[in-house]
C-alpha atoms as a PDB file:
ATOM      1  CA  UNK A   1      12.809  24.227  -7.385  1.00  0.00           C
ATOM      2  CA  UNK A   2       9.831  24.061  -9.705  1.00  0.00           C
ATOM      3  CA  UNK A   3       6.556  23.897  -8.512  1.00  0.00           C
ATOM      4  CA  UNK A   4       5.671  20.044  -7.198  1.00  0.00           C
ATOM      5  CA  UNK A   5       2.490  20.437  -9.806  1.00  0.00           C
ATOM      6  CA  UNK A   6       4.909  21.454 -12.791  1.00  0.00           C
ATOM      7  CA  UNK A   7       7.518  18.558 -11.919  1.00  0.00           C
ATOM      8  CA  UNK A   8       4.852  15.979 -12.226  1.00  0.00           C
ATOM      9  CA  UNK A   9       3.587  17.748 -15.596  1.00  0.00           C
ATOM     10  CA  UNK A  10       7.232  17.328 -16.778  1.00  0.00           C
ATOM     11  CA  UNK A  11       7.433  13.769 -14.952  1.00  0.00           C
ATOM     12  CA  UNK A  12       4.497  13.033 -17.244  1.00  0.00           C
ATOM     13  CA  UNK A  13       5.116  14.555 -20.640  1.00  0.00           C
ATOM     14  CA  UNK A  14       8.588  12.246 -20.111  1.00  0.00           C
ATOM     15  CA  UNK A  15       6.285   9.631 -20.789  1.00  0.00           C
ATOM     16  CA  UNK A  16       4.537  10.864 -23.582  1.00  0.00           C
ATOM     17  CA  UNK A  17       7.790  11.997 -25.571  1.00  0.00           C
ATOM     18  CA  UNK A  18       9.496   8.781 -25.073  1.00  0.00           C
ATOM     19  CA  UNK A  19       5.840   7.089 -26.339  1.00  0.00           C
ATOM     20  CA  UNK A  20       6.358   9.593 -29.325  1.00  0.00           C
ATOM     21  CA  UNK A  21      10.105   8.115 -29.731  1.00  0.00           C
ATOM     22  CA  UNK A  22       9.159   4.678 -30.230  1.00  0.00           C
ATOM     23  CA  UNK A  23       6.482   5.162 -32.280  1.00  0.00           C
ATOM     24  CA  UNK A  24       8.347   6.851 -34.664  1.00  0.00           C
ATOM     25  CA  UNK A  25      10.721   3.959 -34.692  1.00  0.00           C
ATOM     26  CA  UNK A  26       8.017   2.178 -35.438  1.00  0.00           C
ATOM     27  CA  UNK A  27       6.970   4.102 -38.615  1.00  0.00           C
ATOM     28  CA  UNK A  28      10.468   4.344 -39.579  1.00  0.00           C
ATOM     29  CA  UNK A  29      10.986  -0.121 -39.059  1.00  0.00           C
ATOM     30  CA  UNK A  30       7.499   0.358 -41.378  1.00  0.00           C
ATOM     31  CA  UNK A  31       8.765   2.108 -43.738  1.00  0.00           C
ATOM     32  CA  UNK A  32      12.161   0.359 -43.895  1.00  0.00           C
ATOM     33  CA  UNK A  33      10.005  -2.657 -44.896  1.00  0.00           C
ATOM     34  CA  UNK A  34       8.233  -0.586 -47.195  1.00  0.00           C
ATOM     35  CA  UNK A  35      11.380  -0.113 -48.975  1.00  0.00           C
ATOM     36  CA  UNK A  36      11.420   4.073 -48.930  1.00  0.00           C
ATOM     37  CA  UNK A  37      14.433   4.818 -46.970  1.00  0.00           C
ATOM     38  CA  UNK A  38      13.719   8.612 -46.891  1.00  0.00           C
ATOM     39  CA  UNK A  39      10.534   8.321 -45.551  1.00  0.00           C
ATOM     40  CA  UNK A  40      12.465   6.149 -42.984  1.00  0.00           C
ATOM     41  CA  UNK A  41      15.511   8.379 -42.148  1.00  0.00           C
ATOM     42  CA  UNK A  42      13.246  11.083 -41.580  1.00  0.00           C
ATOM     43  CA  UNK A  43      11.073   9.135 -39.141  1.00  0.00           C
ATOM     44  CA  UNK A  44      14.320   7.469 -37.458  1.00  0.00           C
ATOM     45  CA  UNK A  45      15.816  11.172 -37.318  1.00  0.00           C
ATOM     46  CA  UNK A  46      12.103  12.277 -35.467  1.00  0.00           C
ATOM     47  CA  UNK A  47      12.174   9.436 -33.006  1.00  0.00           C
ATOM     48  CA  UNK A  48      15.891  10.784 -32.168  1.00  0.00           C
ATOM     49  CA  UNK A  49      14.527  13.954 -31.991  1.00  0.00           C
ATOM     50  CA  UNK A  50      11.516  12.686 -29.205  1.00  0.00           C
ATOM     51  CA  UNK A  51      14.140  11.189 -27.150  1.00  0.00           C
ATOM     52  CA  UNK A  52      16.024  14.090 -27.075  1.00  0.00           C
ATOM     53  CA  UNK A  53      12.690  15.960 -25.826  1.00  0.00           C
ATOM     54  CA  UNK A  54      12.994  13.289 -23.279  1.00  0.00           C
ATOM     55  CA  UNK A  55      16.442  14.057 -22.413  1.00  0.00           C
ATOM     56  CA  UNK A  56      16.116  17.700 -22.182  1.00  0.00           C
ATOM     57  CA  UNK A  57      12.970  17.339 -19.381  1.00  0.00           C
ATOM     58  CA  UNK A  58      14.915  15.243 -17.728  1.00  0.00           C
ATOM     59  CA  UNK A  59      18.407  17.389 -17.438  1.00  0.00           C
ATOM     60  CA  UNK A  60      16.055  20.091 -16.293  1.00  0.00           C
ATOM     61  CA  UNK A  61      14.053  18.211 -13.477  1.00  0.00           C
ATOM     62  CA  UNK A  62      17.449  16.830 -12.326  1.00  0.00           C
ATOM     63  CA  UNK A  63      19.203  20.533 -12.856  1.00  0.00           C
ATOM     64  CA  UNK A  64      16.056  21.285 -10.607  1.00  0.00           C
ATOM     65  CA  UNK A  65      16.519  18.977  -7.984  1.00  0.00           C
ATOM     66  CA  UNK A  66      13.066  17.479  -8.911  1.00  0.00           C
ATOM     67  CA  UNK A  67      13.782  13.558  -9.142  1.00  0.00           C
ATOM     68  CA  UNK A  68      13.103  12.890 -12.507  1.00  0.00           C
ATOM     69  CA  UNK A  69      10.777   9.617 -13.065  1.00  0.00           C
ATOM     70  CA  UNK A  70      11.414   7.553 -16.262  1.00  0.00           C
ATOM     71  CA  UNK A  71       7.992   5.900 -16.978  1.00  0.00           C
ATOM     72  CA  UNK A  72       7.201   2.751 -18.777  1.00  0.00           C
ATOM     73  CA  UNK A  73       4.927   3.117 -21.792  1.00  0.00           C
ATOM     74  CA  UNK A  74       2.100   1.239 -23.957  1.00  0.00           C
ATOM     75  CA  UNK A  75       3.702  -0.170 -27.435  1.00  0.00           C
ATOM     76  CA  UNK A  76       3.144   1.707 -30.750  1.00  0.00           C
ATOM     77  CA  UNK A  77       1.153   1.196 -33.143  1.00  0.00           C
ATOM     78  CA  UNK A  78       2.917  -1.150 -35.880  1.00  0.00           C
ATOM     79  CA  UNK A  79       0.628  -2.248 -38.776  1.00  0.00           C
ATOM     80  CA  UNK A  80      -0.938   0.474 -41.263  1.00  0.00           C
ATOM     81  CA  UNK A  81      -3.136  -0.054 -44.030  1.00  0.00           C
ATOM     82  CA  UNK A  82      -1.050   2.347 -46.609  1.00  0.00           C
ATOM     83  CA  UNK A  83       2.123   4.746 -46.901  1.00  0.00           C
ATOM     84  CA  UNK A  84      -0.108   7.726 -45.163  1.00  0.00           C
ATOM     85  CA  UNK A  85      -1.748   6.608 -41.847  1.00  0.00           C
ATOM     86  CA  UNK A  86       1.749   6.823 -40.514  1.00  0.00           C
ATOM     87  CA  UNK A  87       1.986  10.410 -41.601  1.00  0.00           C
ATOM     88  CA  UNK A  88      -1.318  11.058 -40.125  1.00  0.00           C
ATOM     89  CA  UNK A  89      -0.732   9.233 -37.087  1.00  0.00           C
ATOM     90  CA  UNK A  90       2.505  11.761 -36.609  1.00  0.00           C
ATOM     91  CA  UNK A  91       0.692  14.709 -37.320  1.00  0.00           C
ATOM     92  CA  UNK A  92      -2.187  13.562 -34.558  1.00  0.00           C
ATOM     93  CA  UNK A  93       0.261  12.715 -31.971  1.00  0.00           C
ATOM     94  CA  UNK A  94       2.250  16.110 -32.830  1.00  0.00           C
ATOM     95  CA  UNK A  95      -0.959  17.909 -32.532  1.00  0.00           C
ATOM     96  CA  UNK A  96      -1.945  16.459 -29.115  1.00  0.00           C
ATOM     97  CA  UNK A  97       1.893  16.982 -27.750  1.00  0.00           C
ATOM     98  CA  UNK A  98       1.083  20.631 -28.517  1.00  0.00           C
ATOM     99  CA  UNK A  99      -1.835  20.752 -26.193  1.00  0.00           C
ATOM    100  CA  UNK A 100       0.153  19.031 -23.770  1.00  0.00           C
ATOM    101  CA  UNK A 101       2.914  21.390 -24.080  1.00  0.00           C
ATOM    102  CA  UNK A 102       0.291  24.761 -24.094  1.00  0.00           C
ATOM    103  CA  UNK A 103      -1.359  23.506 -20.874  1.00  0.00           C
ATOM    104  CA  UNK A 104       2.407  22.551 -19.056  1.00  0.00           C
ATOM    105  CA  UNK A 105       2.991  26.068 -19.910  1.00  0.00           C
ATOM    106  CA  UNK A 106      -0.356  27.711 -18.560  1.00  0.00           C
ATOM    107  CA  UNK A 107       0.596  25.187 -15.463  1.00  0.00           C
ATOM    108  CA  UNK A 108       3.929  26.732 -14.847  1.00  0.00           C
ATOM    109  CA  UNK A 109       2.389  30.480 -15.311  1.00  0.00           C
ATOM    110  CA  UNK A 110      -0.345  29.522 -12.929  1.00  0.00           C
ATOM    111  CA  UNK A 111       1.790  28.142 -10.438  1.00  0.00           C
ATOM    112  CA  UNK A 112       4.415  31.170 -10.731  1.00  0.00           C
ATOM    113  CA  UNK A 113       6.803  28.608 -11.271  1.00  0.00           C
ATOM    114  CA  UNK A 114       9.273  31.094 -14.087  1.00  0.00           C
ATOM    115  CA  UNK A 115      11.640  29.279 -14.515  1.00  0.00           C
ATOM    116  CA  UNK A 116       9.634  26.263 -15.614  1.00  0.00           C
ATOM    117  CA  UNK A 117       7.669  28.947 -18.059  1.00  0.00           C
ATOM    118  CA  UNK A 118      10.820  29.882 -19.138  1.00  0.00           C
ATOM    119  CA  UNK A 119      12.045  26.203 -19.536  1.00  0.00           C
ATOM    120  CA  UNK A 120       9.132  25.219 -21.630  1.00  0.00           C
ATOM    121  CA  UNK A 121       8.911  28.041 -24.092  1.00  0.00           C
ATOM    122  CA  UNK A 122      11.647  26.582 -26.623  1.00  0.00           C
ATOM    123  CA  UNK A 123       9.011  23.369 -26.776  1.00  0.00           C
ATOM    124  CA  UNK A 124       5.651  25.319 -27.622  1.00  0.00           C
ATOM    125  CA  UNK A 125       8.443  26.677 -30.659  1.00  0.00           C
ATOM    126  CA  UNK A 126       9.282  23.650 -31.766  1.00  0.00           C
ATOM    127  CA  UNK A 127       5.543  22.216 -31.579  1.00  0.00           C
ATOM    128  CA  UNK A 128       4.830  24.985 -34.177  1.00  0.00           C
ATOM    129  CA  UNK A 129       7.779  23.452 -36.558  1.00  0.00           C
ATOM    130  CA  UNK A 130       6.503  19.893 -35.869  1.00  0.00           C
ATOM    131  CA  UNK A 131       3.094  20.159 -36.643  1.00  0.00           C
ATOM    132  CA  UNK A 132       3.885  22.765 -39.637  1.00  0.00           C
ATOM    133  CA  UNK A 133       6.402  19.787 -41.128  1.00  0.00           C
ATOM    134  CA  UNK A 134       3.959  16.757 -40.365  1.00  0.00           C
ATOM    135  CA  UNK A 135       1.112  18.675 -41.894  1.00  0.00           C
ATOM    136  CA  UNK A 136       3.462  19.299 -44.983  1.00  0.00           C
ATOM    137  CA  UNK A 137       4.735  15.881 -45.446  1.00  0.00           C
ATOM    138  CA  UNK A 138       0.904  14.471 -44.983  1.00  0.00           C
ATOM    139  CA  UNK A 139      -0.141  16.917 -47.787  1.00  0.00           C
ATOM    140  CA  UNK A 140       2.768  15.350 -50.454  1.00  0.00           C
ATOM    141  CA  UNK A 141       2.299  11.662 -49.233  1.00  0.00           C
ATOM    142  CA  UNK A 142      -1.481  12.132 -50.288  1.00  0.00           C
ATOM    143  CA  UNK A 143      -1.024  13.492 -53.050  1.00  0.00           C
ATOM    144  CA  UNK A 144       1.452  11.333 -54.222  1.00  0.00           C
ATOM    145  CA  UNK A 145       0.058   7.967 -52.188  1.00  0.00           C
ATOM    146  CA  UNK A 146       0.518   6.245 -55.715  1.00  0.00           C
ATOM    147  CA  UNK A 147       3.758   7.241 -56.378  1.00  0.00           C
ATOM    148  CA  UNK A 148       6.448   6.907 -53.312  1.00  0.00           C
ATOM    149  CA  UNK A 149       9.177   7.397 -55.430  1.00  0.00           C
ATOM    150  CA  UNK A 150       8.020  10.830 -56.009  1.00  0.00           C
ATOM    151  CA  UNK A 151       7.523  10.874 -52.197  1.00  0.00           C
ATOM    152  CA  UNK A 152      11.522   9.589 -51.618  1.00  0.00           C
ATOM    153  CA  UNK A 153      12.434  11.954 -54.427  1.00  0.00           C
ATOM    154  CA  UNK A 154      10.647  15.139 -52.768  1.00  0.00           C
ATOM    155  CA  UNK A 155      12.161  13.932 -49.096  1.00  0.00           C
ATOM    156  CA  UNK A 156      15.936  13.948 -50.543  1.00  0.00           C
ATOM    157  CA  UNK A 157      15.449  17.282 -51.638  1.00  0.00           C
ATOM    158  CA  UNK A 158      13.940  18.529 -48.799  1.00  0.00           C
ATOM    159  CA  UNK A 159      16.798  16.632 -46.868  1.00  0.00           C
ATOM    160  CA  UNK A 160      19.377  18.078 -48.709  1.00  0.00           C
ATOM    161  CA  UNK A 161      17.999  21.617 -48.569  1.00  0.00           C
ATOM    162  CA  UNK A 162      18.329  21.658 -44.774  1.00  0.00           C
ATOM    163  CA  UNK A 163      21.399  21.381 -44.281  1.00  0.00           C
ATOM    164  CA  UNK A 164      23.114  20.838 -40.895  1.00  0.00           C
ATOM    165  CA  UNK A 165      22.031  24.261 -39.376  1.00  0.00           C
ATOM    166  CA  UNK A 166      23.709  25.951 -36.927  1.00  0.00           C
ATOM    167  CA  UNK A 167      21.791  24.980 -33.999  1.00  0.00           C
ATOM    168  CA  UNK A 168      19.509  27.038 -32.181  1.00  0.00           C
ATOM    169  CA  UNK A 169      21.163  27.969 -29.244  1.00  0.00           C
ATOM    170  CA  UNK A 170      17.994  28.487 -26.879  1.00  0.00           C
ATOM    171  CA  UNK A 171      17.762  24.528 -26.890  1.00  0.00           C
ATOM    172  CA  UNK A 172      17.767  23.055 -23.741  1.00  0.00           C
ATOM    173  CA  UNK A 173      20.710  21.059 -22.817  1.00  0.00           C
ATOM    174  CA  UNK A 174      20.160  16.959 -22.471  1.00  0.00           C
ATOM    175  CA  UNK A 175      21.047  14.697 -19.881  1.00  0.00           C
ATOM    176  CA  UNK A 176      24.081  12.957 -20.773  1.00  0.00           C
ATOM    177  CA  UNK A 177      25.253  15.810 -22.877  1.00  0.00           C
ATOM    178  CA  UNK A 178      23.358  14.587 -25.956  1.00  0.00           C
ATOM    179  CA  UNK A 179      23.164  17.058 -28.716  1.00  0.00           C
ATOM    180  CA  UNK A 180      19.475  16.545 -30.214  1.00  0.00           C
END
């Protein structure tokens, strides 16, 4: 069993990825109204991706015997004065899920809890690709702000260019058998 301290740390960030899920929903619905269906599809595809964070903490509390605890949350943020705040929002939230993630990991270490250490190394790797591609995709959108075709052009590239992957097979399984 993990350490009581760690399983509320994981009981918690629950919280916090499902409050990253639906605001990316949100930014996606916004940009669905906006009319820029990449910028959309790749927010829909991150809220997917947040959920499935979700999913993974809790297989692992419940593979854990720790009683995983599915919080309620605060709505998102829906209104936005221009195509970037979203992007910036993102890139804030993706930044401060980071420093969640680094101090659930120095939690786990300090506790001697390994196998939560273990657990939560494959998300401080995929904080480093999240914040890398939000901080990307803010630098275009500003550039471009007054041209979002150029923006939907430069997302269907990158979108094509990446494939379907094979997977990365230290991912954490999900409850329900979910495949992020």
């Amino acid at each position: 069993m993990p350490s009581i301290a760690f399983a509320d740390a994981v009981n918690e960030q629950i919280g916090h990825e499902y409050a990253a899920h639906q605001q990316y929903v949100a930014i996606a619905v916004y940009y669905d109204e906006q009319t820029l269906p990449h910028l959309a599809q790749f927010f829909y595809k991150q809220a997917l991706e947040e959920r499935g964070h979700a999913m993974m903490m809790v297989q692992y509390l419940l593979d854990q015997d720790s009683g995983p605890i599915i919080p309620g949350i605060a709505p998102p943020k829906v209104a936005f004065v221009d195509i970037a705040e979203p992007v910036s929002l993102a890139l804030e939230q993706e930044k401060m899920v980071t420093e969640q993630i680094n101090a659930m990991a120095a939690l786990a270490r300090d506790e001697s809890d390994f196998a939560g250490e273990q657990f939560i190394q494959w998300f401080i790797k995929e904080q480093v690709e999240e914040v890398s591609s939000m901080s990307d995709l803010l630098t275009v959108v500003q550039r471009l702000i007054d041209s979002p075709m150029q923006i939907e052009d430069h997302l269907a590239r990158e979108m094509a260019a990446a494939g379907t992957g094979g997977g990365d097979p230290t991912e954490p399984a999900q409850a329900g058998g979910a495949a992020a």
